[in-house]
C-alpha atoms as a PDB file:
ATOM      1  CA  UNK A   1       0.000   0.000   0.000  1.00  0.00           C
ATOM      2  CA  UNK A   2       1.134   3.578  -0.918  1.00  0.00           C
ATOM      3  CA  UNK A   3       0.238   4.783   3.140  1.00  0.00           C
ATOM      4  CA  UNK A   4       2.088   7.856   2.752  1.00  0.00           C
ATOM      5  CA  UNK A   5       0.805   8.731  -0.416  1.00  0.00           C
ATOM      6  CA  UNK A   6      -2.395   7.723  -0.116  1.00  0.00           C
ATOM      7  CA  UNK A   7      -2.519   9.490   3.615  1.00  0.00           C
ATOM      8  CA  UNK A   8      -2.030  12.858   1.645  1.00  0.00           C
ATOM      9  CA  UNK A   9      -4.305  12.209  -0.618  1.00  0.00           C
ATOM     10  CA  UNK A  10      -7.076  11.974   2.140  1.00  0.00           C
ATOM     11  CA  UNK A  11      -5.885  14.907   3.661  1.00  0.00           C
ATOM     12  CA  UNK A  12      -6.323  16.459   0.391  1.00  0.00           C
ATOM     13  CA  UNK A  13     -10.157  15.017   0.378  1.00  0.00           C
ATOM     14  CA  UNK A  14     -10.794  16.848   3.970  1.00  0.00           C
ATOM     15  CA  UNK A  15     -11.160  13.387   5.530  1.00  0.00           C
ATOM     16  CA  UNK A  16     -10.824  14.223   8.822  1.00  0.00           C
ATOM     17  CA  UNK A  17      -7.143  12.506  10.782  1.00  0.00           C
ATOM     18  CA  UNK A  18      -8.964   9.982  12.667  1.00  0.00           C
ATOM     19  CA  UNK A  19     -10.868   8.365   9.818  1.00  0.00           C
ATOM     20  CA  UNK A  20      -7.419   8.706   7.707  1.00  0.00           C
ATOM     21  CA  UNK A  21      -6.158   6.140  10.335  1.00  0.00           C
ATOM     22  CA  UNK A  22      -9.586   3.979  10.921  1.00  0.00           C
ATOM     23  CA  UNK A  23      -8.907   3.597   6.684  1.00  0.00           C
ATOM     24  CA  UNK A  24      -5.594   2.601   6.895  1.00  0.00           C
ATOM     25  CA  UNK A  25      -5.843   0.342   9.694  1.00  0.00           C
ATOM     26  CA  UNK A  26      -8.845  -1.412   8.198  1.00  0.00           C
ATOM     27  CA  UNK A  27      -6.348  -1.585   5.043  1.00  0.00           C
ATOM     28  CA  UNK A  28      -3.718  -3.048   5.879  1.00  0.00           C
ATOM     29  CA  UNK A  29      -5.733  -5.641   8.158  1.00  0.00           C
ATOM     30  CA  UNK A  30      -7.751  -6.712   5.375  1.00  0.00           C
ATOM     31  CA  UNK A  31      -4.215  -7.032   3.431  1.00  0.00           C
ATOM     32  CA  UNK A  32      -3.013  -9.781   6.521  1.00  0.00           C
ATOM     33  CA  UNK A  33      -6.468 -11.185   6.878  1.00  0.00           C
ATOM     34  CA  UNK A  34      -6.117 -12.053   3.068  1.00  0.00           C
ATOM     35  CA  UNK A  35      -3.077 -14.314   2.796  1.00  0.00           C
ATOM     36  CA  UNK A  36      -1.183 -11.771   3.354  1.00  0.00           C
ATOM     37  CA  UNK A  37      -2.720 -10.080  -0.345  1.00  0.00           C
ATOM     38  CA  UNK A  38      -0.637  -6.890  -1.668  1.00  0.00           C
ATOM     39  CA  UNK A  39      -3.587  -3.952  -2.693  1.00  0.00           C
ATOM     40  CA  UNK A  40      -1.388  -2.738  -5.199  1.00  0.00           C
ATOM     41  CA  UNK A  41      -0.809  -5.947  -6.800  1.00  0.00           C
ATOM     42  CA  UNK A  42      -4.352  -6.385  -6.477  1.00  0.00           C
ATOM     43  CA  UNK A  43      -5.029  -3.036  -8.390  1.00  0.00           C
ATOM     44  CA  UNK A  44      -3.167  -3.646 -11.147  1.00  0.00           C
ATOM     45  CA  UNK A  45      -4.011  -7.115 -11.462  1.00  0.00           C
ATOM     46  CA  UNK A  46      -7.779  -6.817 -11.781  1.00  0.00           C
ATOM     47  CA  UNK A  47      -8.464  -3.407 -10.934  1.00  0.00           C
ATOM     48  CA  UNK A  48      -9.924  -4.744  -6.951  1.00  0.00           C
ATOM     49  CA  UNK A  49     -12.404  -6.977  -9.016  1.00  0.00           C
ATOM     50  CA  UNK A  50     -11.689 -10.204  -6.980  1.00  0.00           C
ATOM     51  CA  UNK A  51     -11.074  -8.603  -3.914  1.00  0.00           C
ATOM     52  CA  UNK A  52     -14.871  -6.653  -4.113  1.00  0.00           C
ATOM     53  CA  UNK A  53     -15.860 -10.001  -4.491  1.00  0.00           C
ATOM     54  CA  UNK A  54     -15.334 -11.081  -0.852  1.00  0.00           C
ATOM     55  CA  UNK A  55     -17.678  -8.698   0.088  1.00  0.00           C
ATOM     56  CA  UNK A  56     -20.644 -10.301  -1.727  1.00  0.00           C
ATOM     57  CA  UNK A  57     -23.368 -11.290   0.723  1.00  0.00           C
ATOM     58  CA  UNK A  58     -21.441  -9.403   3.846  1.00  0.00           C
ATOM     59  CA  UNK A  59     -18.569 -12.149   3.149  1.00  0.00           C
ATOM     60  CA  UNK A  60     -20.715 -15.364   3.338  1.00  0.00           C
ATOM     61  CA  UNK A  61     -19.596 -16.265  -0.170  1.00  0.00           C
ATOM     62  CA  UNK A  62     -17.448 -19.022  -1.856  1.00  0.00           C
ATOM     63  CA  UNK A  63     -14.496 -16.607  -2.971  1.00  0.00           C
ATOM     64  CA  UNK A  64     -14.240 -15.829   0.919  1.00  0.00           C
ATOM     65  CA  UNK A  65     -14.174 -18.999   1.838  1.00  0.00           C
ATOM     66  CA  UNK A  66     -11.309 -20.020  -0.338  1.00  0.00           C
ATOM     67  CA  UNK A  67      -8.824 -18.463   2.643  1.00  0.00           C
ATOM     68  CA  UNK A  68      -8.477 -19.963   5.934  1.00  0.00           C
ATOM     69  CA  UNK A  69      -9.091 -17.975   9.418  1.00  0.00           C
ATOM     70  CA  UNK A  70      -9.780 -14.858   7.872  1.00  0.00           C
ATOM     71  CA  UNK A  71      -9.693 -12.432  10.810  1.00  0.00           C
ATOM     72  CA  UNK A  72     -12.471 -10.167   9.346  1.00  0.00           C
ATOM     73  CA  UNK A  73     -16.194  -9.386  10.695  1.00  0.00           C
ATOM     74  CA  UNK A  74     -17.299 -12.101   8.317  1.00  0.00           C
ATOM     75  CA  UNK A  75     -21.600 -11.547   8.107  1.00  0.00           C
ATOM     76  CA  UNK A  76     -21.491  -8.698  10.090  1.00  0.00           C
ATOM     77  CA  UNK A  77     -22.790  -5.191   8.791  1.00  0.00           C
ATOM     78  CA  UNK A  78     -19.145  -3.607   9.897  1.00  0.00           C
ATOM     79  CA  UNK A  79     -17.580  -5.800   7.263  1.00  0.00           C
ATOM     80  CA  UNK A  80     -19.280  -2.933   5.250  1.00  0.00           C
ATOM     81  CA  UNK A  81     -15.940  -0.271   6.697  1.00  0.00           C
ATOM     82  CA  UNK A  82     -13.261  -2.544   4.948  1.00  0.00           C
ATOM     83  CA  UNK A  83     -15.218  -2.719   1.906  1.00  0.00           C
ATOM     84  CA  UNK A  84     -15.239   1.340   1.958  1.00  0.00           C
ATOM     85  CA  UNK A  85     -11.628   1.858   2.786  1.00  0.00           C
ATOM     86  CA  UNK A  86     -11.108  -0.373  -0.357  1.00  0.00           C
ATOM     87  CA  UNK A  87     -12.994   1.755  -2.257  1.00  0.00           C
ATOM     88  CA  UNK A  88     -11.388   5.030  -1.101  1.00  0.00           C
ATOM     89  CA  UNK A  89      -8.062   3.348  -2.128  1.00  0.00           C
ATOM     90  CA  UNK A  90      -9.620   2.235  -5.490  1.00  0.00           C
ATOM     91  CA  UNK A  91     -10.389   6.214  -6.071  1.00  0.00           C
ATOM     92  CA  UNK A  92      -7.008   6.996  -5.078  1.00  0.00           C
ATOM     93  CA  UNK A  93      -5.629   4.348  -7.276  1.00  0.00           C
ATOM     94  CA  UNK A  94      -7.983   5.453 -10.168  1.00  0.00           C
ATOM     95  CA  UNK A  95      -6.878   9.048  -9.607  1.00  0.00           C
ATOM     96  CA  UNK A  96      -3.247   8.214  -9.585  1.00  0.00           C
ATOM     97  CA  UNK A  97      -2.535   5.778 -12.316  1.00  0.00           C
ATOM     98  CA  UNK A  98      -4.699   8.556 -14.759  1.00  0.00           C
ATOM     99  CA  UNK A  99      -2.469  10.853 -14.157  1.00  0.00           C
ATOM    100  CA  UNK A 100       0.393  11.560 -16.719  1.00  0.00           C
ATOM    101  CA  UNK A 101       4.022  11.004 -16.284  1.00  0.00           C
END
């Protein structure tokens, strides 16, 4: 994960400091509670496609149940908060990779 980057760039959005670090926290927990999964890899792999995925029916889905122990709110509505920090990174990611060189 870009944290610094991506830190600035929420600043940027006015996201207040403490949801900056409730985002990345629930980040880079998802990234250990997914075999260890790299976001960025992830990004420009499929663009977050499979990793949305796990998030189908509040995680009570095959493609979730494919990793082991998963130390995530599995079926629980705040399963919902990693799914939106994904998405904010997603933006970021969108935003970053559009712009030129």
């Amino acid at each position: 994960m870009k944290e610094i980057e991506f830190r600035l760039w929420l600043s940027k959005n006015d996201v207040p400091k403490k949801m900056q670090s409730d985002v990345i926290s629930r980040l880079k927990r998802f990234e250990r509670a997914i075999e260890a999964c790299d976001i960025d890899e992830q990004y420009h792999n499929d663009g977050f496609c499979h990793l949305f995925s796990l998030f189908d029916n509040k995680g009570l889905n095959d493609n979730m149940n494919k990793y082991k122990d998963v130390d995530l709110p599995i079926g629980e509505y705040q399963l919902s908060t990693y799914k939106y920090a994904l998405n904010k990174y997603k933006i970021f990611m969108d935003e970053l990779t559009s712009k030129p060189l």
